[in-house]
Protein backbone atom coordinates (compact mmCIF):
# COMPACT_ATOMS: atom_id res chain seq x y z
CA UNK A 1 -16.75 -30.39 10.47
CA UNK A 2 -15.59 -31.23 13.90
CA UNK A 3 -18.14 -29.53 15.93
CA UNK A 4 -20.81 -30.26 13.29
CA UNK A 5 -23.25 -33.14 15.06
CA UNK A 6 -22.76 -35.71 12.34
CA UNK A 7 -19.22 -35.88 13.02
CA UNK A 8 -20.20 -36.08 16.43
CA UNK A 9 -22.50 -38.87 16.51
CA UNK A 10 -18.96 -40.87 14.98
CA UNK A 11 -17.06 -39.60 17.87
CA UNK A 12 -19.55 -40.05 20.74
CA UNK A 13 -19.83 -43.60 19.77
CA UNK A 14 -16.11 -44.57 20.04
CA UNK A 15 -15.79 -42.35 22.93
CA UNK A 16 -18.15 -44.76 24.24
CA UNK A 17 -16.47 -47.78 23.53
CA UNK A 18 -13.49 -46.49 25.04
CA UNK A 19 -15.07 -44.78 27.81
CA UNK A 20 -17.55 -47.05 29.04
CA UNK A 21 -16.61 -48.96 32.15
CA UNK A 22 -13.75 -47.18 33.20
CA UNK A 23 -13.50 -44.89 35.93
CA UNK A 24 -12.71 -40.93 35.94
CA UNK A 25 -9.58 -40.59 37.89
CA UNK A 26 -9.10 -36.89 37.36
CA UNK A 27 -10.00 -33.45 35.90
CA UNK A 28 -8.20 -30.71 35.93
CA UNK A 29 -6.56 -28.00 34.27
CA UNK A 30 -3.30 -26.11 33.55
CA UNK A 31 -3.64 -24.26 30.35
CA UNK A 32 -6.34 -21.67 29.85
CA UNK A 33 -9.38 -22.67 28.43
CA UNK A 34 -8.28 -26.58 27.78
CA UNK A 35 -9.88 -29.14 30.61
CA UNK A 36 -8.16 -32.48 30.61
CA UNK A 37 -9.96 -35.78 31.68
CA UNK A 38 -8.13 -38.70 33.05
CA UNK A 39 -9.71 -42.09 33.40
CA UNK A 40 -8.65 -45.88 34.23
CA UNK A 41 -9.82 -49.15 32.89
CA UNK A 42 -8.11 -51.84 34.41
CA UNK A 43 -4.84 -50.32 35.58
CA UNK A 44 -4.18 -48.42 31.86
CA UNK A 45 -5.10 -44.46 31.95
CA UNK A 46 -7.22 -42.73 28.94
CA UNK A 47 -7.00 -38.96 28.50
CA UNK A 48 -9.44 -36.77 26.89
CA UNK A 49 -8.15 -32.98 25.98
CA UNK A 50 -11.26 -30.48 25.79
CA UNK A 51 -9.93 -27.77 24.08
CA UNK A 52 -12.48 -24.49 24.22
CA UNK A 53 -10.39 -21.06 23.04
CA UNK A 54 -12.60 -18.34 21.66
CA UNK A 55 -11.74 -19.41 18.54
CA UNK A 56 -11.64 -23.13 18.51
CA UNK A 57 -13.39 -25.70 20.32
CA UNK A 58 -12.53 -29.31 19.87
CA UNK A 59 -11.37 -32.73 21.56
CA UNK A 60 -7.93 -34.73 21.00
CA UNK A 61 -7.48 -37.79 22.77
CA UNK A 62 -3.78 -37.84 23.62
CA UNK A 63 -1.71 -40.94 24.41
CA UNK A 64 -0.60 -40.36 27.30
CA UNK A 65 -0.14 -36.80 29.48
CA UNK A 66 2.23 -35.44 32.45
CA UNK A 67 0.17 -33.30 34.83
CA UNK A 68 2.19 -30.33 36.05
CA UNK A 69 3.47 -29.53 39.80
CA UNK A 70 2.53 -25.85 39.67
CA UNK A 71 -0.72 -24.10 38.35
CA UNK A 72 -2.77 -27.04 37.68
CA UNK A 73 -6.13 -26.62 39.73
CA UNK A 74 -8.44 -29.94 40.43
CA UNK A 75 -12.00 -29.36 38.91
CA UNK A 76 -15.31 -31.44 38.78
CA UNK A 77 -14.59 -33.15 42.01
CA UNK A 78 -17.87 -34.57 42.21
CA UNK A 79 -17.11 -37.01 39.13
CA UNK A 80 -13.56 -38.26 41.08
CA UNK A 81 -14.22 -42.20 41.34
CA UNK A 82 -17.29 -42.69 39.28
CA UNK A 83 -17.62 -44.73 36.44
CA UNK A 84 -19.02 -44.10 32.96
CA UNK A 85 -22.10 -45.42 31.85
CA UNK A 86 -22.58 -44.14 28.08
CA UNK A 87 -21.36 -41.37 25.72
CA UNK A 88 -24.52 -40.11 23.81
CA UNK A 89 -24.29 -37.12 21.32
CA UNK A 90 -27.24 -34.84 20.94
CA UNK A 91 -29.25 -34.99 17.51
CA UNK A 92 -28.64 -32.07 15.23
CA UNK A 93 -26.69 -30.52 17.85
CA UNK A 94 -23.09 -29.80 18.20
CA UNK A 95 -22.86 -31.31 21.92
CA UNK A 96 -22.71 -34.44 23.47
CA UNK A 97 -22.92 -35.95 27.13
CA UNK A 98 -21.29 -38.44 29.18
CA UNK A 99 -23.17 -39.98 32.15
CA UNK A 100 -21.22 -41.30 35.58
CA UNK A 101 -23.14 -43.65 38.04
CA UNK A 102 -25.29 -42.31 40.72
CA UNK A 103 -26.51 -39.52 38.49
CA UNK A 104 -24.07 -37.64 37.30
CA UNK A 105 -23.66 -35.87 33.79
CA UNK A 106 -20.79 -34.07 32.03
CA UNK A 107 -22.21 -32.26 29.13
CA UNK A 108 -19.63 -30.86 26.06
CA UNK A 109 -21.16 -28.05 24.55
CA UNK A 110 -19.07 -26.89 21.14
CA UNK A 111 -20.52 -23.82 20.27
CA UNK A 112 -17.49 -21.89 19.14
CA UNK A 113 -16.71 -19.02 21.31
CA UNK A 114 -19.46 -19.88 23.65
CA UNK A 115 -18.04 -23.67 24.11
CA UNK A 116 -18.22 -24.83 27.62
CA UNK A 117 -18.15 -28.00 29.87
CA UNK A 118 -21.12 -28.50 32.12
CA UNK A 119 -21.46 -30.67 35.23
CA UNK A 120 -25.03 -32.05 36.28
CA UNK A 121 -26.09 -33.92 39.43
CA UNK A 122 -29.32 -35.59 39.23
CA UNK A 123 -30.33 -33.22 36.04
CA UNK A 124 -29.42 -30.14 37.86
CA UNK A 125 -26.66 -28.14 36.01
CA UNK A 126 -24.22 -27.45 39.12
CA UNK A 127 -20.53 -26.56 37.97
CA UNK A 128 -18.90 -24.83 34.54
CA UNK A 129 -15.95 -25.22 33.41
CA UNK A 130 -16.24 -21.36 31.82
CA UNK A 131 -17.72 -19.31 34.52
CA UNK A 132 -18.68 -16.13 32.51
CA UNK A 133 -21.24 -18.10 30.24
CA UNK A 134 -23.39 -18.74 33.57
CA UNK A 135 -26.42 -18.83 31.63
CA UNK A 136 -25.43 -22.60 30.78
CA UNK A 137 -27.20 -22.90 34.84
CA UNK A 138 -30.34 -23.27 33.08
CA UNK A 139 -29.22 -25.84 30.10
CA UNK A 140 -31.32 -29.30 29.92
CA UNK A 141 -29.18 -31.76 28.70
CA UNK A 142 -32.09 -34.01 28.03
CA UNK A 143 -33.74 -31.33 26.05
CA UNK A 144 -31.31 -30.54 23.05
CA UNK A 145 -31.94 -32.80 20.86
CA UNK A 146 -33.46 -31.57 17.16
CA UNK A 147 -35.27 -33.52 15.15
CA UNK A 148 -34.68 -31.70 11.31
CA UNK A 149 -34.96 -34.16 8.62
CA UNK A 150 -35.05 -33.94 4.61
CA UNK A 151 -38.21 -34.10 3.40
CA UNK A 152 -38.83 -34.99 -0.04
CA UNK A 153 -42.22 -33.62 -0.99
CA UNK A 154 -40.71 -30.32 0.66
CA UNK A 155 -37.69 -30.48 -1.34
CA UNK A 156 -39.08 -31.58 -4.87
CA UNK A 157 -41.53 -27.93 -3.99
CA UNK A 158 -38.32 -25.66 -2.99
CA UNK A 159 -34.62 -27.30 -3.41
CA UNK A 160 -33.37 -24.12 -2.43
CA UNK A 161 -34.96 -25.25 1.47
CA UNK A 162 -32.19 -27.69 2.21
CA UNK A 163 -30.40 -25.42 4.71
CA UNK A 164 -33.75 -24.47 6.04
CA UNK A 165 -34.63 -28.12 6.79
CA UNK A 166 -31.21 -29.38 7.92
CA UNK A 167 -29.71 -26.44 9.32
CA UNK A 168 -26.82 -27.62 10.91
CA UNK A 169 -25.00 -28.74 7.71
CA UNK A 170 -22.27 -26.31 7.63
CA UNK A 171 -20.32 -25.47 4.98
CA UNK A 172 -18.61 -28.19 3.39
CA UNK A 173 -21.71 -29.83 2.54
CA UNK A 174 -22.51 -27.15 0.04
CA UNK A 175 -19.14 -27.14 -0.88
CA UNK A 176 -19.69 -31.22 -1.95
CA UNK A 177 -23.20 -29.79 -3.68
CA UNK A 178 -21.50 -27.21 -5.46
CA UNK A 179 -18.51 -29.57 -6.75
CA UNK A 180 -20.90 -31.90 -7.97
CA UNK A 181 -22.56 -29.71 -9.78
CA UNK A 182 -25.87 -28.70 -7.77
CA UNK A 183 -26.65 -25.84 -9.64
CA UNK A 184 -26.65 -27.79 -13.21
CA UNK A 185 -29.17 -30.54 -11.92
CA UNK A 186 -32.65 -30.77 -11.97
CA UNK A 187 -34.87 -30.97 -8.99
CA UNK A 188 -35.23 -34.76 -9.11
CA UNK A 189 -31.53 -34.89 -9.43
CA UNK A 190 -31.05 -32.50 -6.74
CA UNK A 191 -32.98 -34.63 -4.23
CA UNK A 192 -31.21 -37.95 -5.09
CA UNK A 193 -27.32 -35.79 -4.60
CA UNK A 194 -28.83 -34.68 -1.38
CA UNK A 195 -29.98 -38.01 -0.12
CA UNK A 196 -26.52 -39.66 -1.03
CA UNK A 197 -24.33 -36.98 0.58
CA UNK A 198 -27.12 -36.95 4.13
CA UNK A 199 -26.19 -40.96 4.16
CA UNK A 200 -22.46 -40.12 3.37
CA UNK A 201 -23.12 -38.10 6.95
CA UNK A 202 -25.25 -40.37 8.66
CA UNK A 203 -22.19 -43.44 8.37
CA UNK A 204 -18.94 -41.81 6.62
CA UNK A 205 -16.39 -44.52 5.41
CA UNK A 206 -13.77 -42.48 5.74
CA UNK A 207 -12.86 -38.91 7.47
CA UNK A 208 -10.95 -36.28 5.63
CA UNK A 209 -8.11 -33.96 6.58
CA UNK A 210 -9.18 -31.68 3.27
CA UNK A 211 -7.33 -27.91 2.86
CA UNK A 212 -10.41 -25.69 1.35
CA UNK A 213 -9.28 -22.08 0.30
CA UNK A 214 -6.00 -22.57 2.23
CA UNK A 215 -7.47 -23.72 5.88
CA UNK A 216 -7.28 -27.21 6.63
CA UNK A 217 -10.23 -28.59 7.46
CA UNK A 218 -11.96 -32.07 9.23
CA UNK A 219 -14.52 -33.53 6.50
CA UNK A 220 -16.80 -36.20 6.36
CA UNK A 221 -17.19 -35.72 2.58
CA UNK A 222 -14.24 -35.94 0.12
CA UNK A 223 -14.02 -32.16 -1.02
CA UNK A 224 -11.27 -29.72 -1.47
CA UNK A 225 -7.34 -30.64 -1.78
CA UNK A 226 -7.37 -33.67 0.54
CA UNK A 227 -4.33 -34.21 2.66
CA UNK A 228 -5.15 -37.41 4.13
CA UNK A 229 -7.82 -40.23 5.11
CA UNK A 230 -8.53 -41.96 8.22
CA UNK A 231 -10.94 -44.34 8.57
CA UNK A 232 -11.54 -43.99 12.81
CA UNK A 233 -13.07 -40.64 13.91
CA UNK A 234 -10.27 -40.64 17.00
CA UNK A 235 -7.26 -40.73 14.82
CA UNK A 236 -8.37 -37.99 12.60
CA UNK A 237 -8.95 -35.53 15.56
CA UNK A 238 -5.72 -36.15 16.81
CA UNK A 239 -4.55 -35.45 13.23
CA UNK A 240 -6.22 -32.76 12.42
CA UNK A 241 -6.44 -30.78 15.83
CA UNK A 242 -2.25 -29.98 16.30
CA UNK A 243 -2.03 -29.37 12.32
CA UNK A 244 -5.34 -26.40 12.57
CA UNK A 245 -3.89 -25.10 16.08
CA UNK A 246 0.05 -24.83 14.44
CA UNK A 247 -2.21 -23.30 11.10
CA UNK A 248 -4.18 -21.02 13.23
CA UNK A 249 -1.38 -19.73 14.98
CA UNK A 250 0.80 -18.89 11.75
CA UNK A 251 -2.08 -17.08 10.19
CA UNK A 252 -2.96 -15.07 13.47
CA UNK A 253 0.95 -14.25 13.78
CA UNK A 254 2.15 -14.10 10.73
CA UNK A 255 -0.48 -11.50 9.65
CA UNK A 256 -0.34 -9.64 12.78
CA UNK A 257 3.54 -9.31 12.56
CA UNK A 258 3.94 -8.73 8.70
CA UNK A 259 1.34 -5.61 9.64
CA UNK A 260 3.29 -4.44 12.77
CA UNK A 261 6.86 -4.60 10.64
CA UNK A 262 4.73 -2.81 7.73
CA UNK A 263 3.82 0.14 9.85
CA UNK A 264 6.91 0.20 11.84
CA UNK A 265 8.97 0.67 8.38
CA UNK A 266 6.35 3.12 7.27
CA UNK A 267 6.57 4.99 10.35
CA UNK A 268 10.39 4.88 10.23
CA UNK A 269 10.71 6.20 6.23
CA UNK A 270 8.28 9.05 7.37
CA UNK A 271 10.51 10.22 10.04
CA UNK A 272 13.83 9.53 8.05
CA UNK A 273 12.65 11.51 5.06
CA UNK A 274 11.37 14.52 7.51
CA UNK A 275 14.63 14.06 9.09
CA UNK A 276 16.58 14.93 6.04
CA UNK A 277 14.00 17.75 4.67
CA UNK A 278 15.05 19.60 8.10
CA UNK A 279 18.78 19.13 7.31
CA UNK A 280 18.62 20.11 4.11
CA UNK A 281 16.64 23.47 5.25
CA UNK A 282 19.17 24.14 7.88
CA UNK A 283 22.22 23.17 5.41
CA UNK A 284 20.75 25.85 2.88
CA UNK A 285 19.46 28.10 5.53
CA UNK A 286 21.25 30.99 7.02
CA UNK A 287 22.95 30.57 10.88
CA UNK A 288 21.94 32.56 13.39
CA UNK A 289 26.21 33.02 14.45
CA UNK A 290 26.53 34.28 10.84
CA UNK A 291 23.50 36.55 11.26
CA UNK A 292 25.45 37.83 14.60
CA UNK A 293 28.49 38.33 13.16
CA UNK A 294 26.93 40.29 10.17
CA UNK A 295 25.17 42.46 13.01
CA UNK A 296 28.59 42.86 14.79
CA UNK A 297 30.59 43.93 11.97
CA UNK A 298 28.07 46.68 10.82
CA UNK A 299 27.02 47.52 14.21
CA UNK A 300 28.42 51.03 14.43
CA UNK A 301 26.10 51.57 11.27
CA UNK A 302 22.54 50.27 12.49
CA UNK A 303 20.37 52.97 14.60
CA UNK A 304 18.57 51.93 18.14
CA UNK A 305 14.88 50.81 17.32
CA UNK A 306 15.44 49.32 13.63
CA UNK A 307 13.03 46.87 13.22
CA UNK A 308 14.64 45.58 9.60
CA UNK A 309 17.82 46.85 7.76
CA UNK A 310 19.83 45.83 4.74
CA UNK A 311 23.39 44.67 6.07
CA UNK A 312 26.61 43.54 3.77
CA UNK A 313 26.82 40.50 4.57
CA UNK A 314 30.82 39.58 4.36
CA UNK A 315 29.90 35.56 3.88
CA UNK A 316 27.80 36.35 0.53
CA UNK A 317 29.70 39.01 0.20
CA UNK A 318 26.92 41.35 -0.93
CA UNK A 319 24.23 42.78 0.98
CA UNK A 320 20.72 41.46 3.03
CA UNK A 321 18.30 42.12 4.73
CA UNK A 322 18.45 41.41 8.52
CA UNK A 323 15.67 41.33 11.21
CA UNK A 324 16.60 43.22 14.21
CA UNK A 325 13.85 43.91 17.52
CA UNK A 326 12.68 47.80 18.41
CA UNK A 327 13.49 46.78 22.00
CA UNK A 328 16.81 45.53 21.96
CA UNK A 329 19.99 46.91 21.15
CA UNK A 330 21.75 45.80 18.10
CA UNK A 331 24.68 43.98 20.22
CA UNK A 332 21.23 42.44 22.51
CA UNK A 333 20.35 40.79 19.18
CA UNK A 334 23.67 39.35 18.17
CA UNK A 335 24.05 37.92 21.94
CA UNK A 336 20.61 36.56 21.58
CA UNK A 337 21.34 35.00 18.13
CA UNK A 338 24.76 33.79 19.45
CA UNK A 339 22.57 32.08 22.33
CA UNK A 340 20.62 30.05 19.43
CA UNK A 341 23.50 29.71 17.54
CA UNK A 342 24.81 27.28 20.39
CA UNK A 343 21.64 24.99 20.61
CA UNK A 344 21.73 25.15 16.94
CA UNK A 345 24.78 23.25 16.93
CA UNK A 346 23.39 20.75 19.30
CA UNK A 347 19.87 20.21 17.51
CA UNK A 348 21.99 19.87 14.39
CA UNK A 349 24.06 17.00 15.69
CA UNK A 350 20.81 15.84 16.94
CA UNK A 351 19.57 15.32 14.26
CA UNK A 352 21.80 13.85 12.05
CA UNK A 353 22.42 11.24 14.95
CA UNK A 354 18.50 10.77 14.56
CA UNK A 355 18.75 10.58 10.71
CA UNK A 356 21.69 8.25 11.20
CA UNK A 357 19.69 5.86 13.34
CA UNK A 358 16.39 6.10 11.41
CA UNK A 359 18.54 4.56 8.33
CA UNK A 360 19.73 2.11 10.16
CA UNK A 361 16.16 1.38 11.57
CA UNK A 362 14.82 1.30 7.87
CA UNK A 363 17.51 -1.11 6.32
CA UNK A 364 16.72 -3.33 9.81
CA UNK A 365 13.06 -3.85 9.35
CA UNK A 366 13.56 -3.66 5.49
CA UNK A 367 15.56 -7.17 5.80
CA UNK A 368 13.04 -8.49 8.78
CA UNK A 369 10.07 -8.39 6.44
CA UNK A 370 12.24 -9.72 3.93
CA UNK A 371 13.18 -12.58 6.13
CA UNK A 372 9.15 -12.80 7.49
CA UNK A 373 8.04 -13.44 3.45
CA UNK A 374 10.01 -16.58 3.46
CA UNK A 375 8.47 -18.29 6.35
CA UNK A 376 5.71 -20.39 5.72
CA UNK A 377 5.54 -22.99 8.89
CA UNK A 378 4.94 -22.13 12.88
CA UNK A 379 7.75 -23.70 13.92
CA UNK A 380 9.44 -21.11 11.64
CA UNK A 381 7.54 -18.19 12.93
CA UNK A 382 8.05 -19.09 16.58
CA UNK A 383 12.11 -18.91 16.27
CA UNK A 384 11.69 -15.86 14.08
CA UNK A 385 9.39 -14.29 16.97
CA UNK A 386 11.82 -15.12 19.56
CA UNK A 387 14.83 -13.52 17.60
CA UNK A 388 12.75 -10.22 16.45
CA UNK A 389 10.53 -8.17 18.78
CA UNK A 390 7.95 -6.66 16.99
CA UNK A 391 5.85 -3.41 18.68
CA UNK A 392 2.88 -4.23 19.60
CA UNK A 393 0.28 -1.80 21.68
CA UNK A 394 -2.00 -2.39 24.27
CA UNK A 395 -5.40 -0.54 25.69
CA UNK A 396 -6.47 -0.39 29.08
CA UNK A 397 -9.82 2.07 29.15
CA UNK A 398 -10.03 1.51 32.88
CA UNK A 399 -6.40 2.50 33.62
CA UNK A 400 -5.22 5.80 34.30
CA UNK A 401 -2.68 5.63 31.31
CA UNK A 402 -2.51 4.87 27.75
CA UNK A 403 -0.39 1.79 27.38
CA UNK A 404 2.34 1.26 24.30
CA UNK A 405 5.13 -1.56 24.22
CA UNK A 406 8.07 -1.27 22.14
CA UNK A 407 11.37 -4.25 22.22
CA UNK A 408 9.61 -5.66 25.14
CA UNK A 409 9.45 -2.58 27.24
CA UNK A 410 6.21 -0.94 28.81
CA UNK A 411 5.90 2.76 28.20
CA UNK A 412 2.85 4.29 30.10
CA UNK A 413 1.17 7.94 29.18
CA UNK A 414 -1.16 9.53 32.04
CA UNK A 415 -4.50 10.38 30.44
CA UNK A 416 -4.81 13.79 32.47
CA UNK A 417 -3.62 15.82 35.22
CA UNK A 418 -5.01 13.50 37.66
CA UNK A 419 -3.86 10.90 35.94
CA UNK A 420 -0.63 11.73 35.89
CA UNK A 421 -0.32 11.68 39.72
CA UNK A 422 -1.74 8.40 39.55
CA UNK A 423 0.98 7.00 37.31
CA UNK A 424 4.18 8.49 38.71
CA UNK A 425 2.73 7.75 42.57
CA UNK A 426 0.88 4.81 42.58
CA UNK A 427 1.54 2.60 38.90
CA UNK A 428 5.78 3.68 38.77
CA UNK A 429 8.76 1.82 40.85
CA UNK A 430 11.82 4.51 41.84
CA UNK A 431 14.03 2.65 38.83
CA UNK A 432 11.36 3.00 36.08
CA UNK A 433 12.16 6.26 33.60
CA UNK A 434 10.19 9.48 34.26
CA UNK A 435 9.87 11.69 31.03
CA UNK A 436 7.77 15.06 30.21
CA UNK A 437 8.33 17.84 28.03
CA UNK A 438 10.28 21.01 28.98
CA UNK A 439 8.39 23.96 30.74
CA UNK A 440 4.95 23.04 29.23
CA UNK A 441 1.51 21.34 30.56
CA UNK A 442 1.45 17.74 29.36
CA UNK A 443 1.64 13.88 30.18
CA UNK A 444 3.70 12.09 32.95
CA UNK A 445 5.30 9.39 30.45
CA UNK A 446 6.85 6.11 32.20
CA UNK A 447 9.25 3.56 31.15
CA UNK A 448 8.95 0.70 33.03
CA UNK A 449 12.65 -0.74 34.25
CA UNK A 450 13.47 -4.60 32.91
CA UNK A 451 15.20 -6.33 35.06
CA UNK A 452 18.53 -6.80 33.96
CA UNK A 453 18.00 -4.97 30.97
CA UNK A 454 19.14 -1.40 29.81
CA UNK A 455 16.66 0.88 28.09
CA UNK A 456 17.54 0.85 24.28
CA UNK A 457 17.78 4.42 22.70
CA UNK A 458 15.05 3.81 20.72
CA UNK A 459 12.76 2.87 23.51
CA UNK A 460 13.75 6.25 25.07
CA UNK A 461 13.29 8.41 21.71
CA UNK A 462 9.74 6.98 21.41
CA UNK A 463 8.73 7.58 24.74
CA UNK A 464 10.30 11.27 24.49
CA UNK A 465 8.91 11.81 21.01
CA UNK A 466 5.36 10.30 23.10
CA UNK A 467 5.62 12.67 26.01
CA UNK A 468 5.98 15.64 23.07
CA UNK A 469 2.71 14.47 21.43
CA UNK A 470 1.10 14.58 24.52
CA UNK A 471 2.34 18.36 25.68
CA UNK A 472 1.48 22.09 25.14
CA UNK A 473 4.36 21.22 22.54
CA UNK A 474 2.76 19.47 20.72
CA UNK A 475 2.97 21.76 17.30
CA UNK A 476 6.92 22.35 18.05
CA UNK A 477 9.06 21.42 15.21
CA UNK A 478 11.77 20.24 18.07
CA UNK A 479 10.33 19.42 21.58
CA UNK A 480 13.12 19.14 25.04
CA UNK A 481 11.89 16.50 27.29
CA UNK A 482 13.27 16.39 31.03
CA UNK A 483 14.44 12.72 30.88
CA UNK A 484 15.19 11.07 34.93
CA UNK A 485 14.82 7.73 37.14
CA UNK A 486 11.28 8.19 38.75
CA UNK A 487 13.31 8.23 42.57
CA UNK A 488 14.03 11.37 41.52
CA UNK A 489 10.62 12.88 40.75
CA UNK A 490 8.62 13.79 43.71
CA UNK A 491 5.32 15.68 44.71
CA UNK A 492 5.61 19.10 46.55
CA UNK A 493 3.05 18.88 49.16
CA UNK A 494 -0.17 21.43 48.02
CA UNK A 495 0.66 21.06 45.05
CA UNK A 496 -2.11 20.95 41.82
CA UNK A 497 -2.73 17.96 39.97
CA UNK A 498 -0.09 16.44 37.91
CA UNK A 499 2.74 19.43 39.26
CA UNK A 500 5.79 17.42 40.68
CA UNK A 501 9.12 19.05 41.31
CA UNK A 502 12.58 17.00 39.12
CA UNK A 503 16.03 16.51 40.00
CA UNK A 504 18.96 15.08 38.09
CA UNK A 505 17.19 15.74 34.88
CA UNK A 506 18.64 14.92 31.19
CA UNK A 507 17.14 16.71 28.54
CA UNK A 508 16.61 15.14 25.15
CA UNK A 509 15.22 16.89 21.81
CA UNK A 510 13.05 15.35 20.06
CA UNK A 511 10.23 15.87 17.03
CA UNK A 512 6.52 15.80 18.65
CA UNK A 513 4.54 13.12 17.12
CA UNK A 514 3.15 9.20 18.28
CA UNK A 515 4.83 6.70 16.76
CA UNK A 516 2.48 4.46 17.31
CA UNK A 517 -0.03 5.76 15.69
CA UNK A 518 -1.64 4.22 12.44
CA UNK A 519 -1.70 6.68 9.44
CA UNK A 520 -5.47 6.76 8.05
């Protein structure tokens, strides 16, 4: 209930008492979307905190406040050295207004994500404190008040109108209703709960710092688990406000990085168990240098042009049948076959380096989520943040690339052809990495360079397994990706869209697939 207008009217009227007489000495802010208010009464400073996030929107009256050298901007300037005359809240309205001498108005606004500060001069709105919500020009702070009352003969004719006539309840008083059993009471009844909990509103003797279905919550009524009691409206705001920002940022992060460690390990087991499908198919398959060597040892037997022909096979030791080509010799085949044999080896150790890794990666994030499930405070979650990186991706539809961040590293995919010369001319410094797959149309993929900081391998597998995905490759079992410093990439002059010419290429293999991508 800290936005709702009976809590409010509580507030308005100490801020009044505290307010009135002294003069504003400052406004200004350093921290996105909070305002802070400085004013002086007799040589003593009082500092109001406006706090307007897109998903909170409250006030906290700290004791006392440093003002930072750096980023801090000056705002309001009209208000500098005028004093307050009265703090008034709005009926029925979650705002309320402070008026300066020689006709000057500050007006809160708390309406959750469209919360705003609004300066007036001579009942003229002239300054915002949000910008974007510019319709707030044309607010009237003299015209926002609501007069909604209970009526009794309306009532006693429909208790189910309460919310109609007092809309601005909110939840909580329901909740009271409901734990006082509403729904068991007759109309009569019903009316006389009502009344009591409206003058419960009206002059509360005593605010609540109450934890309904696990969110902690301001109350002017005693309902849910309470946590504590305050008896000045001032105290419990600066209670309640740190406690429901530390809250709201555990729940925002804690959910967000139990999901991101979820898919991560998901993604991870997927790859580690197709890892080890493909070595178990190449540990039971035939090689192509034992395919060669059965060729070579019978090749004085096999005529020119045989497509197909059963071979003893001196490893089996019995005979099988081996696939030769109409237009190649029989010693063309083995030396082709020998060829493969080669990068066979190579993808082999590939990919038992791969598998290797991916188990380590598994056990890693295994113990991370176990470690995440024991945490249950921010301060907690903060030092577990900074010691774990979690992937996290980002969109930019107006950007010429498709933006994914992995361990702190950016790793940018060009959307097209065009795109593509974009990135690598225009969006990529000579240090960043420059990837794309082998001999085949497909995306310019870019690693952007940390100072101070080597790539990790895994950073480098994703963005190779990324440039794969996004390739004429794409279907490949195994994709090679040219792998190079972008100072080493350049564009031949003439050239079409996206075609640059590479030197001092690596080339990695790598399975074509996003791992960033969430399974349906």
């Amino acid at each position: 209930m800290h936005q709702n207008s009976y809590f409010l009217k509580q507030l308005a009227q100490k801020l009044h008492t505290l307010l009135s007489g002294s003069t504003c000495a400052s406004m200004f802010s350093q921290e996105k979307d909070e305002l802070m208010l400085e004013f002086t009464y007799e040589d003593q400073s009082i500092f109001l905190k406006a706090i307007q996030t897109p998903t909170f929107s409250s006030l906290q009256i700290p004791q006392s406040f440093n003002r930072a050298r750096q980023n801090s901007v000056d705002l309001f300037a009209p208000l500098i050295g005028q004093k307050v005359l009265e703090v008034v809240s709005h009926k029925q309205e979650r705002s309320f207004y402070i008026t300066f001498t020689e006709g000057k108005t500050l007006l809160f606004k708390l309406f959750g994500n469209r919360s705003n500060v609004v300066l007036f001069e001579d009942g003229k709105a002239t300054e915002l404190f949000h910008r974007k919500l510019s319709k707030d020009l044309l607010l009237d702070y003299k015209a926002m008040d609501h007069d909604w009352r209970l009526n009794r003969e309306q009532f006693l004719a429909d208790p189910g109108s309460l919310k109609k006539m007092l809309p601005t309840l909110g939840d909580l008083p329901f909740l009271y209703l409901q734990e006082n059993k509403w729904a068991d009471k007759a109309p009569q009844e019903k009316l006389y709960l009502a009344e009591e909990m409206v003058a419960l509103l009206e002059n509360p003797p005593t605010f609540y710092l109450t934890t309904v279905d696990k969110i902690l919550r301001l109350s002017l009524l005693p309902v849910g688990t309470i946590q504590d009691t305050f008896d000045n409206p001032l105290e419990a705001l600066n209670a309640f406000v740190p406690q429901f920002r530390a809250q709201e940022y555990f729940q925002r992060n804690y959910s967000a990085t139990n999901k991101a460690l979820q898919r991560q390990l998901e993604v991870a087991n997927k790859i580690w168990y197709q890892l080890q499908e493909q070595l178990e198919q190449w540990h039971h398959g035939t090689p192509y240098a034992q395919t060669a060597d059965v060729i070579m040892a019978n090749l004085s037997n096999i005529p020119v042009g045989t497509q197909e022909m059963e071979l003893f096979d001196f490893y089996l030791n019995q005979p099988r049948l081996v696939k030769l080509s109409r237009t190649e010799t029989p010693q063309k085949t083995a030396e082709r076959l020998y060829k493969k044999a080669k990068n066979q080896q190579i993808e082999w150790r590939l990919l038992q380096e791969r598998a290797q890794r991916k188990e380590v990666e598994v056990e890693t994030l295994t113990q991370q989520l176990a470690a995440l499930e024991q945490i249950e405070t921010a301060p907690a979650l903060r030092q577990y943040l900074k010691k774990h990186t979690v992937t996290q991706t980002v969109t930019g539809p107006d950007l010429p690339y498709h933006s994914f961040e992995l361990d702190g590293f950016k790793i940018w995919v060009g959307k097209n052809a065009k795109a593509n010369d974009t990135l690598t001319l225009k969006h990529t410094h000579k240090d960043d990495l420059w990837l794309h797959a082998k001999d085949v149309p497909g995306s310019h993929v870019v690693i952007k360079q940390v100072p101070g900081k080597a790539i990790p391998v895994r950073v480098i597998e994703a963005a190779a397994q990324l440039a794969a995905f996004y390739s004429k490759r794409k279907s490949d079992t195994l994709c090679p990706v040219l792998c190079t410093p972008k100072k080493y990439v350049r564009k031949p002059k003439g050239a079409t869209a996206g075609s640059v010419m590479v030197e001092r290429e690596k080339v990695i293999l790598v399975k074509p697939e996003n791992p960033f991508r969430k399974t349906p």
